[in-house]
C-alpha atoms as a PDB file:
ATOM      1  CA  UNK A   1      88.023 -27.787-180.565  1.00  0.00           C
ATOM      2  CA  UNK A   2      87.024 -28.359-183.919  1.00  0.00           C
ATOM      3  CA  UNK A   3      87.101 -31.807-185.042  1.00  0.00           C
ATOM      4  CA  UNK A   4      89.248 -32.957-188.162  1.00  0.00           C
ATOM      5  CA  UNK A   5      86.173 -35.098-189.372  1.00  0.00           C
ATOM      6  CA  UNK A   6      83.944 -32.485-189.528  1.00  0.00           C
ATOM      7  CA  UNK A   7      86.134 -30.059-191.357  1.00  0.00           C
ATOM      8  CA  UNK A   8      86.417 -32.482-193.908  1.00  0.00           C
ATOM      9  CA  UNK A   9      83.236 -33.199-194.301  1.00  0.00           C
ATOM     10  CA  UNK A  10      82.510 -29.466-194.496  1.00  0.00           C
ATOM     11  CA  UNK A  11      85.408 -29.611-197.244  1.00  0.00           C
ATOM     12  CA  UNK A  12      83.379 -32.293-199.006  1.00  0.00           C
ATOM     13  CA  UNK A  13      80.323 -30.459-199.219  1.00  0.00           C
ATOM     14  CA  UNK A  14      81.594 -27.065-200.047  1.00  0.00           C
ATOM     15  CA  UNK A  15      83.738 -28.656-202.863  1.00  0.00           C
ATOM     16  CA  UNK A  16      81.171 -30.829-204.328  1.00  0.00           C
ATOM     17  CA  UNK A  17      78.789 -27.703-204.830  1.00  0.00           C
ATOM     18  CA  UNK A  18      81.595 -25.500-205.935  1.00  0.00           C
ATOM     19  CA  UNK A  19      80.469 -23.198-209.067  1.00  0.00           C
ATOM     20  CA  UNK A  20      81.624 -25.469-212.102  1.00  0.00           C
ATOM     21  CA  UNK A  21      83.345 -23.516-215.107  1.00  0.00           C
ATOM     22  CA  UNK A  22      84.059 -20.560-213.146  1.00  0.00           C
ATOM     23  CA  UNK A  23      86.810 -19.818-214.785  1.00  0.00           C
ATOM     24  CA  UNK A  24      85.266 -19.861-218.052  1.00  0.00           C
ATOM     25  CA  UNK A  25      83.726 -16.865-219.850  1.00  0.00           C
ATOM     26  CA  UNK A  26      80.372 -16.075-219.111  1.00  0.00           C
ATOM     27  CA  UNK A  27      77.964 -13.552-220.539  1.00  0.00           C
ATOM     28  CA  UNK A  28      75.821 -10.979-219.156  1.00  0.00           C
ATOM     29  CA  UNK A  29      75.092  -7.043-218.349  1.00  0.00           C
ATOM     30  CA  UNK A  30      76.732  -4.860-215.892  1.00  0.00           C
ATOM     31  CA  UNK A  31      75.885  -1.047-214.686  1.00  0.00           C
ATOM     32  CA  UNK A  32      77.409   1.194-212.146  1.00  0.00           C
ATOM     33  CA  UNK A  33      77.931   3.090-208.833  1.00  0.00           C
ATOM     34  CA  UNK A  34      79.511   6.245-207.748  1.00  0.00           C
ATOM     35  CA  UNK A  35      82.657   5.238-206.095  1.00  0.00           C
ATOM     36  CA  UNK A  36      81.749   6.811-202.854  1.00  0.00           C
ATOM     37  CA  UNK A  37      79.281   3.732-202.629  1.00  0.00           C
ATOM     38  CA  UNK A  38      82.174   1.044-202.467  1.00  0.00           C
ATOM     39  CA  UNK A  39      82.953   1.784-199.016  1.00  0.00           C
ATOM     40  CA  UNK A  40      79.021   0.421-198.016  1.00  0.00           C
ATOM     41  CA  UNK A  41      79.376  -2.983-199.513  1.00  0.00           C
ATOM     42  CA  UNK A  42      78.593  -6.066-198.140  1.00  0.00           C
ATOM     43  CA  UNK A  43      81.777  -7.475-197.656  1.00  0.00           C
ATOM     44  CA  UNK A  44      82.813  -5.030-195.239  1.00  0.00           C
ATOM     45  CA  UNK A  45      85.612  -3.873-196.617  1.00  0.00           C
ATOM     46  CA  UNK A  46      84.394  -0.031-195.592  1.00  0.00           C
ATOM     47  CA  UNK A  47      87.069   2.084-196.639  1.00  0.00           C
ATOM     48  CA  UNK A  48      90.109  -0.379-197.012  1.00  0.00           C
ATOM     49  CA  UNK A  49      87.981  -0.952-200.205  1.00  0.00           C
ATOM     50  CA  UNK A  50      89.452   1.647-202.491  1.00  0.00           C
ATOM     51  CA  UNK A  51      92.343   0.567-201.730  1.00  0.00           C
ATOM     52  CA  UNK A  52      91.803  -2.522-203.371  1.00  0.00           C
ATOM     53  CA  UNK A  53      92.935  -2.745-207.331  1.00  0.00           C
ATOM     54  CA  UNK A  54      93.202   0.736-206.955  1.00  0.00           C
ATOM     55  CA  UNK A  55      89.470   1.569-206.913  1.00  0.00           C
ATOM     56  CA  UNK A  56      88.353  -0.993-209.725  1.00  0.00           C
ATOM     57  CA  UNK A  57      85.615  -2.259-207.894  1.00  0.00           C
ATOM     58  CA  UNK A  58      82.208  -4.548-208.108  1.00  0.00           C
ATOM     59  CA  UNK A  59      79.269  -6.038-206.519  1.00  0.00           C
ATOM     60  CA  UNK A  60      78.053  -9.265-207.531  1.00  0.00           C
ATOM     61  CA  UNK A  61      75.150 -11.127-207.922  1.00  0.00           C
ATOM     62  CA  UNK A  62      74.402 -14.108-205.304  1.00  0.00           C
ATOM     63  CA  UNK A  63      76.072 -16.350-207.173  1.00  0.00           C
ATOM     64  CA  UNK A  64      78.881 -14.648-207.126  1.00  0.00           C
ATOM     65  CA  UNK A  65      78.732 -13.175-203.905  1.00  0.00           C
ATOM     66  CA  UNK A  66      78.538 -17.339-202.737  1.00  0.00           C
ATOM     67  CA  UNK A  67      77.514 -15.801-199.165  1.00  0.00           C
ATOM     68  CA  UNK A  68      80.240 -13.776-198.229  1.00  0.00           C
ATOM     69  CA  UNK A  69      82.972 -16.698-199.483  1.00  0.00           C
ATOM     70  CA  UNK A  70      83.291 -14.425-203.122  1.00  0.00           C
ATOM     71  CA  UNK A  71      84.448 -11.669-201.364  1.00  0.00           C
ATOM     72  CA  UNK A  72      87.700 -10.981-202.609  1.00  0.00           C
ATOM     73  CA  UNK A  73      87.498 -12.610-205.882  1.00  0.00           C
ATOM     74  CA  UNK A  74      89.044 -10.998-208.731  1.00  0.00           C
ATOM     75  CA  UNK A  75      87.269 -10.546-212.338  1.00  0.00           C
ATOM     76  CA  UNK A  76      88.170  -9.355-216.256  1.00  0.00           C
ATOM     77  CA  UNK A  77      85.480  -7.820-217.589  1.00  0.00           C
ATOM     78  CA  UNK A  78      84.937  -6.390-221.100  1.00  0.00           C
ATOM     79  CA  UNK A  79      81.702  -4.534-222.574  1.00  0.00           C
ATOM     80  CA  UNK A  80      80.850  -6.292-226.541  1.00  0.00           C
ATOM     81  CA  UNK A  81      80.339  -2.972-228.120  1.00  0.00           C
ATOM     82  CA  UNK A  82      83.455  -2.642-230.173  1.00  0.00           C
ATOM     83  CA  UNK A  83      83.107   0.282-231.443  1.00  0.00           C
ATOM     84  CA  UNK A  84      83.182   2.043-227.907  1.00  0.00           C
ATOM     85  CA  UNK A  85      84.936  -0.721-225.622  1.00  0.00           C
ATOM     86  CA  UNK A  86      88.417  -2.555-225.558  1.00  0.00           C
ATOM     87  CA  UNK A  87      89.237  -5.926-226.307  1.00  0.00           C
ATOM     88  CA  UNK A  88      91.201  -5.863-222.913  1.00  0.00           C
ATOM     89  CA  UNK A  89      88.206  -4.787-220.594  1.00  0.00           C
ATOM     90  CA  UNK A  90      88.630  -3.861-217.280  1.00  0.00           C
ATOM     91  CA  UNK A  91      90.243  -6.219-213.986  1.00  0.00           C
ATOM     92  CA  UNK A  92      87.817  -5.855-210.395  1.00  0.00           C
ATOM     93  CA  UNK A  93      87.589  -7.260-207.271  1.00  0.00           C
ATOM     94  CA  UNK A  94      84.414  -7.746-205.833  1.00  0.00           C
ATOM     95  CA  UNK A  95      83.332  -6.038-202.472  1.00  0.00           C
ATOM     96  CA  UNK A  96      79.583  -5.835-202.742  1.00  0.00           C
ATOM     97  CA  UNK A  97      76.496  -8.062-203.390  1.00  0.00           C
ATOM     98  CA  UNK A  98      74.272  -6.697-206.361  1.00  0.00           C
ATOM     99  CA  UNK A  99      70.210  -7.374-205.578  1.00  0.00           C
ATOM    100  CA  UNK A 100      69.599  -6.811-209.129  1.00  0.00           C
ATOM    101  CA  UNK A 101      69.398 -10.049-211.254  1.00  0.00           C
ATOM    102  CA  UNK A 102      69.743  -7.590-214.284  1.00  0.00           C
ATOM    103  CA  UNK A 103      72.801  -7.644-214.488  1.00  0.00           C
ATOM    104  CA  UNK A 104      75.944 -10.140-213.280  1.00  0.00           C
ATOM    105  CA  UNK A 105      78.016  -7.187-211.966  1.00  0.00           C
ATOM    106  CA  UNK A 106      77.672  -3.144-210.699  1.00  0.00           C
ATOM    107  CA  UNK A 107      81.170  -1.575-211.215  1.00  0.00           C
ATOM    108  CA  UNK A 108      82.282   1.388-209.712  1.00  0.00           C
ATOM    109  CA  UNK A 109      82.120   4.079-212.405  1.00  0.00           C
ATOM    110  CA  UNK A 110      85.921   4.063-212.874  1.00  0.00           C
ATOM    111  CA  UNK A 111      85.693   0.307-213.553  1.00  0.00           C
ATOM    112  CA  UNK A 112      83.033   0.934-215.404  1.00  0.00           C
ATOM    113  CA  UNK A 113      85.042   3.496-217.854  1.00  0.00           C
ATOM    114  CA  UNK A 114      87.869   1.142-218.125  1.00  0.00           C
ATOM    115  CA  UNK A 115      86.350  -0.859-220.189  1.00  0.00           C
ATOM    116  CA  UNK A 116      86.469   1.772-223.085  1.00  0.00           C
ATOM    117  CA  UNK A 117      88.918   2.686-226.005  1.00  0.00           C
ATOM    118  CA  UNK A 118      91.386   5.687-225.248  1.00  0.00           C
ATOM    119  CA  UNK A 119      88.463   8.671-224.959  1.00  0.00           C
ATOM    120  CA  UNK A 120      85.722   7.386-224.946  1.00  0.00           C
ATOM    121  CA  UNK A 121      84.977   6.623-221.353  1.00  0.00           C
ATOM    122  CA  UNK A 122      82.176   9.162-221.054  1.00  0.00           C
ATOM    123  CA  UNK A 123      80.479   7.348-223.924  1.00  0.00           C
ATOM    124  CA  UNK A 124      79.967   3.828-222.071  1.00  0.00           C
ATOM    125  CA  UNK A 125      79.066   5.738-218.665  1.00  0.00           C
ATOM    126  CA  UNK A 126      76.810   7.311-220.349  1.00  0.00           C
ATOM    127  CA  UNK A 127      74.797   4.371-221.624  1.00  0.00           C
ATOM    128  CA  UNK A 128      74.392   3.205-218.097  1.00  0.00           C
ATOM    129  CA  UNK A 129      74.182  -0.569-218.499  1.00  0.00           C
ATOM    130  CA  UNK A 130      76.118  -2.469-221.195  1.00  0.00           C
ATOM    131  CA  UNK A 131      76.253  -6.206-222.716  1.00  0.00           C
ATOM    132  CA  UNK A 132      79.382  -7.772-221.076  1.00  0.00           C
ATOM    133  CA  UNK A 133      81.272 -11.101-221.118  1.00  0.00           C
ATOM    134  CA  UNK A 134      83.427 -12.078-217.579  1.00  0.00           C
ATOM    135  CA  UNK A 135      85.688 -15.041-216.605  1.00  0.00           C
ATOM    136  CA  UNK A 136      87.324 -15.038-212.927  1.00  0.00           C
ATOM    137  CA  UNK A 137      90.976 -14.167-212.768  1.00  0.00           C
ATOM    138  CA  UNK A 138      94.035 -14.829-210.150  1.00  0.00           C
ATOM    139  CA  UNK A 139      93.570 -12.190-207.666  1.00  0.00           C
ATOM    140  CA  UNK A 140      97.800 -10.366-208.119  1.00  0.00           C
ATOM    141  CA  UNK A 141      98.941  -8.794-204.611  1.00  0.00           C
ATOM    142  CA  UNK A 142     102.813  -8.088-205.555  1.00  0.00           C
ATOM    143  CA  UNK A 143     104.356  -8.277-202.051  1.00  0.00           C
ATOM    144  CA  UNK A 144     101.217  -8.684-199.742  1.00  0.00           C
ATOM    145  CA  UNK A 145     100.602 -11.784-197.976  1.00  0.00           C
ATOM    146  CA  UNK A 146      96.807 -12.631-196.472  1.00  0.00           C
ATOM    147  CA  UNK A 147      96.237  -9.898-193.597  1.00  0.00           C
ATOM    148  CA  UNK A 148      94.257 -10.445-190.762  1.00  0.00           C
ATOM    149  CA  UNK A 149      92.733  -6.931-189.576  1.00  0.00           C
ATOM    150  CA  UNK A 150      90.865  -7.656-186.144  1.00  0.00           C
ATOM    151  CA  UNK A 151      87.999  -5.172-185.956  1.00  0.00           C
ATOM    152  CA  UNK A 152      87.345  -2.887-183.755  1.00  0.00           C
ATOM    153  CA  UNK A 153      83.586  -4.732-182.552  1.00  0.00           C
ATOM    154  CA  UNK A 154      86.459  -7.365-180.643  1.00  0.00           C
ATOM    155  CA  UNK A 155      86.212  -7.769-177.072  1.00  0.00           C
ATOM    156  CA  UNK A 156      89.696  -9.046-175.815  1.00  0.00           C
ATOM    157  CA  UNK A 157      89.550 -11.894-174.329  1.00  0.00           C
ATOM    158  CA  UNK A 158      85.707 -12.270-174.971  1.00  0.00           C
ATOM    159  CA  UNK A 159      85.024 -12.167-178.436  1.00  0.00           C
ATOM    160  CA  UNK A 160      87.357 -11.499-181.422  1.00  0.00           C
ATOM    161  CA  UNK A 161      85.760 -10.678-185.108  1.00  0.00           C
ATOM    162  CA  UNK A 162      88.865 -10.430-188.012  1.00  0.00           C
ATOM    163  CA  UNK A 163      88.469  -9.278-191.860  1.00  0.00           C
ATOM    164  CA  UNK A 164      90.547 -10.777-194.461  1.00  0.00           C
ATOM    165  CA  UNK A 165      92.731  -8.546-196.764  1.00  0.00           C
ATOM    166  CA  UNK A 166      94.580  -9.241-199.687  1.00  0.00           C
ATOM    167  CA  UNK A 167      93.690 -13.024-200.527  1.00  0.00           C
ATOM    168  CA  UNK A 168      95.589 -13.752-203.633  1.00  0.00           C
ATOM    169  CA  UNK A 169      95.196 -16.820-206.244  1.00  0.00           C
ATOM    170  CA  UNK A 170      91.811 -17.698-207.408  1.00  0.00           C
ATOM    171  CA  UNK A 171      90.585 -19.258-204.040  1.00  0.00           C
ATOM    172  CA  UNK A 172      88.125 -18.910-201.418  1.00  0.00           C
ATOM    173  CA  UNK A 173      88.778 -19.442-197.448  1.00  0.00           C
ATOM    174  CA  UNK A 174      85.749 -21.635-196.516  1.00  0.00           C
ATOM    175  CA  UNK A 175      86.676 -22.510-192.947  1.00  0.00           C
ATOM    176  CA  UNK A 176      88.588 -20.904-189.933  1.00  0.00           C
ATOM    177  CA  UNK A 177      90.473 -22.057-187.241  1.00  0.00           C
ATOM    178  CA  UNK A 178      92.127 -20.279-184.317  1.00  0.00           C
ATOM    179  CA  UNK A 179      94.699 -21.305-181.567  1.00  0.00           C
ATOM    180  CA  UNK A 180      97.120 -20.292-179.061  1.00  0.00           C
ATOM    181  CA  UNK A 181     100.364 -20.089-180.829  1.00  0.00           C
ATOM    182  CA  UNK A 182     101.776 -23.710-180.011  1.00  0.00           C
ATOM    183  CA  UNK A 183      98.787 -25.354-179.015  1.00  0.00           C
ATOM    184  CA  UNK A 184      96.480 -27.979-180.733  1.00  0.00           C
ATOM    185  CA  UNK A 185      93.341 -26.922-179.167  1.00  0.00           C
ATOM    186  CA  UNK A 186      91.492 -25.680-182.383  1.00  0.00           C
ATOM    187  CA  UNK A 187      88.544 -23.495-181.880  1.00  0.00           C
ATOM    188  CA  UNK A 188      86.652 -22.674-185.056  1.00  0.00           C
ATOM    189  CA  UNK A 189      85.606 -19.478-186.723  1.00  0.00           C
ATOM    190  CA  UNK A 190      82.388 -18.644-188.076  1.00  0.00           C
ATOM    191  CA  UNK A 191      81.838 -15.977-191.170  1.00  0.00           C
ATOM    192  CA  UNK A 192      79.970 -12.970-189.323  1.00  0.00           C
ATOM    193  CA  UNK A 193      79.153 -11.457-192.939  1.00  0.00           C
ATOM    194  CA  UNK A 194      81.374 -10.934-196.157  1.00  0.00           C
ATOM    195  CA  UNK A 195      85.271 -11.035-195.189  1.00  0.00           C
ATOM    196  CA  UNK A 196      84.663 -11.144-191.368  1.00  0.00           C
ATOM    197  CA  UNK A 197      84.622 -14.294-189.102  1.00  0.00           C
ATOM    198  CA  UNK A 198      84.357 -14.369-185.666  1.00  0.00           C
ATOM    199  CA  UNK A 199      84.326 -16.509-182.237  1.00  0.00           C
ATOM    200  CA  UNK A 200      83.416 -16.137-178.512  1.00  0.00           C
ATOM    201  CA  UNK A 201      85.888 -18.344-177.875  1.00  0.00           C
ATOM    202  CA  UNK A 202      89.300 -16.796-177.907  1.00  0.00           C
ATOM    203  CA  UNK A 203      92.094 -18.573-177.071  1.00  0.00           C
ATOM    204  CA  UNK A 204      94.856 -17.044-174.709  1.00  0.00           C
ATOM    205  CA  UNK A 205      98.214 -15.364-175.635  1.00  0.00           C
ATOM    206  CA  UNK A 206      99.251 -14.945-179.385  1.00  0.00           C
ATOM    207  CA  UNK A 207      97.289 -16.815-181.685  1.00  0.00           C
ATOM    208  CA  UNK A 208      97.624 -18.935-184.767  1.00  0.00           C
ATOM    209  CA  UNK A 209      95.112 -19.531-187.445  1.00  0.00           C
ATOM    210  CA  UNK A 210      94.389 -22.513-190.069  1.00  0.00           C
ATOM    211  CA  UNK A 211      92.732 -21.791-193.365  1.00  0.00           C
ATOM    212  CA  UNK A 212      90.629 -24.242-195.545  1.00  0.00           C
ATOM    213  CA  UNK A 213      91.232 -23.280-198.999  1.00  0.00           C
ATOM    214  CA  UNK A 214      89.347 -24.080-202.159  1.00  0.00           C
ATOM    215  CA  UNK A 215      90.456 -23.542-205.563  1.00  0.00           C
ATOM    216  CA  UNK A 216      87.353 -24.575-208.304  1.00  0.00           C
ATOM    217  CA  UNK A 217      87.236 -29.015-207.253  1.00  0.00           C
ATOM    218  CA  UNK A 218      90.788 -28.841-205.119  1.00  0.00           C
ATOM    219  CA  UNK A 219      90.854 -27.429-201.701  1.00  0.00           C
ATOM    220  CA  UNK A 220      93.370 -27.718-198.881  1.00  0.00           C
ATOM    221  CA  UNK A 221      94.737 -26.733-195.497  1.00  0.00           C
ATOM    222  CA  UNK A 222      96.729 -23.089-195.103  1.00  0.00           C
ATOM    223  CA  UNK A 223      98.221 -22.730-191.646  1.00  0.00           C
ATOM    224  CA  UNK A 224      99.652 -19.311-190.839  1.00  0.00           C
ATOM    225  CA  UNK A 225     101.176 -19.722-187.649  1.00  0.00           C
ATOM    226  CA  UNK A 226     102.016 -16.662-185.247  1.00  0.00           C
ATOM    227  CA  UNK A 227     100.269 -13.765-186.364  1.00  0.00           C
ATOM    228  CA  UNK A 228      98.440 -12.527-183.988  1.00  0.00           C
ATOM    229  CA  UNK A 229     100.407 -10.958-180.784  1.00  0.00           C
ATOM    230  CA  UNK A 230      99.309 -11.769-177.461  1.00  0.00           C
ATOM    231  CA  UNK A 231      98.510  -7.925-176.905  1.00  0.00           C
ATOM    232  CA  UNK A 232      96.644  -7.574-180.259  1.00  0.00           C
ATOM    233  CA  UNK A 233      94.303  -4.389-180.631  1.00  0.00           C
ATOM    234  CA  UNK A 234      91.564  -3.217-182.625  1.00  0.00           C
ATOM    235  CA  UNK A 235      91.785  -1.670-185.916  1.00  0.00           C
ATOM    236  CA  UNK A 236      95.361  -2.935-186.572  1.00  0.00           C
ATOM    237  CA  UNK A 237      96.095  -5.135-189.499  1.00  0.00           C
ATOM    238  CA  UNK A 238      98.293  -8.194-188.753  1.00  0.00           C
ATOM    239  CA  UNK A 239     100.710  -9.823-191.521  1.00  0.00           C
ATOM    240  CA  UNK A 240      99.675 -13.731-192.343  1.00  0.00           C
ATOM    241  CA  UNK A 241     103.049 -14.694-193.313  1.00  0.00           C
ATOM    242  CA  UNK A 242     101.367 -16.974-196.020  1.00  0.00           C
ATOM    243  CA  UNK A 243     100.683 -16.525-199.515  1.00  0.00           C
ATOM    244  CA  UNK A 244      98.099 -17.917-201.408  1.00  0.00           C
ATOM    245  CA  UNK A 245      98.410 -18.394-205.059  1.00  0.00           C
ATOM    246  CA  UNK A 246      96.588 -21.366-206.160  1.00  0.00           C
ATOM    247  CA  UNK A 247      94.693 -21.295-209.562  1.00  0.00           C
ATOM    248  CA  UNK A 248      91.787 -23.084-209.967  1.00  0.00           C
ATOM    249  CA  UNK A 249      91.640 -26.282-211.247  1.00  0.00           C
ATOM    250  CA  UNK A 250      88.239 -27.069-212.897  1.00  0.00           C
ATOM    251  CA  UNK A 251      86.648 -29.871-214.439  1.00  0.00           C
ATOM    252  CA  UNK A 252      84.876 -27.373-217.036  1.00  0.00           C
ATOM    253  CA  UNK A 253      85.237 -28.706-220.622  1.00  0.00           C
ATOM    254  CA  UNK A 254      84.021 -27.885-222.968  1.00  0.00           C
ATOM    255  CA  UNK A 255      84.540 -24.372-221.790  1.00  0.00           C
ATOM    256  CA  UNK A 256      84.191 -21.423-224.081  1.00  0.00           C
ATOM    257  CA  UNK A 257      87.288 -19.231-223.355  1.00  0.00           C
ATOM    258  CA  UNK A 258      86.211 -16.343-225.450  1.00  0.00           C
ATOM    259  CA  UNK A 259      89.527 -15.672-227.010  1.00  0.00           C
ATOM    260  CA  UNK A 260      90.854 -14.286-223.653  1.00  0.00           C
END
């Protein structure tokens, strides 16, 4: 059972390291990958991830990637060359971790061409790497709550690993709790890699989950309570019932907002 303390205290310490001014506008480089490669990335999103913002994808640097807690997050990017790029830039979710400290971001190459003016997508891809500026955006699911998609590695009732879908807001889930639907005996959840948690101990029957949330200095409790069917199976995505749509709230002045 996990104990209330503890998750607070976790909430505490997540919260008081959280990336200040993430919102704000940030400058750096970004390059990019065949699209074929999104399905390999680290937050093992394998091939749900072109479905996600319809193939405008990216991996991000550590610091970004925040151990697996990024995954998810949603970004507008835009390349500085006027002359070649858009004022608008391009809107990603990222998927992946990016090794190379060259660059903030690697798009997929049809992010990567968004970024241009009408025609002139060829141009950018073919420079290869190009001076950007970011800020992180609400993640927009129109009609999608959270999904919970239990993975096919689960061993009912031994073991049960989930992957979570369509996070919304500009949040990150930080702490997982499961339970028989009706009960009060928490057990916790612990982030396998990327978007996946898992436990060993699985509670009977249909099951209920708690989410601690953050959002930039505020964080909070999200309970989604029946989603998971007492004859769950593998490879099936379950409906969280819940929405999340926070915005960050950040202590980040002065901020430079880039104009955006």
């Amino acid at each position: 059972m996990a104990q209330p303390h503890l998750l607070c205290m976790l909430l505490f310490l997540v919260l008081s390291s959280a990336t200040a001014c993430d919102r704000c506008v940030h400058q750096s480089k970004a390059s990019y990958f065949s699209d074929a490669a999104a399905s390999s990335g680290a937050c093992g999103y394998a091939s749900l991830a072109l479905a996600i913002s319809g193939g405008h994808l990216a991996a991000g640097v550590s610091s970004l990637y925040k151990q697996g807690a990024g995954c998810g997050a949603c970004f507008q990017i835009r390349c500085k060359d006027s002359k070649l790029c858009s004022s608008k830039g391009t809107k990603v979710t990222l998927t992946d971790l990016n090794h190379n400290n060259q660059t903030d971001f690697v798009l997929t190459s049809r992010a990567f061409m968004a970024m241009a003016n009408k025609g002139k997508g060829q141009d950018v891809l073919k420079l290869g790497i190009v001076d950007v500026e970011y800020k992180r955006i609400p993640c927009e699911y129109k009609n999608k709550n959270l999904a919970i998609r239990v993975e096919e590695s689960s061993q009912k009732p031994y073991y049960l690993a989930i992957k979570l879908l369509y996070q919304g807001g500009q949040t990150e889930i930080v702490a997982i709790d499961v339970a028989q639907v009706g009960s009060s005996n928490w057990s916790f959840m612990t982030r396998n890699y990327g978007a996946v948690w898992d436990t060993s101990r699985v509670p009977n029957g249909a099951l209920q989950f708690r989410f601690v949330v953050t959002s930039g200095y505020d964080g909070k409790w999200v309970w989604a309570k029946n989603v998971l069917p007492a004859d769950w199976k593998l490879g099936v995505i379950y409906d969280s019932g819940v929405q999340i749509t926070d915005i960050a709230q950040e202590g980040c002045s002065p901020c430079d907002d880039g104009n955006w």
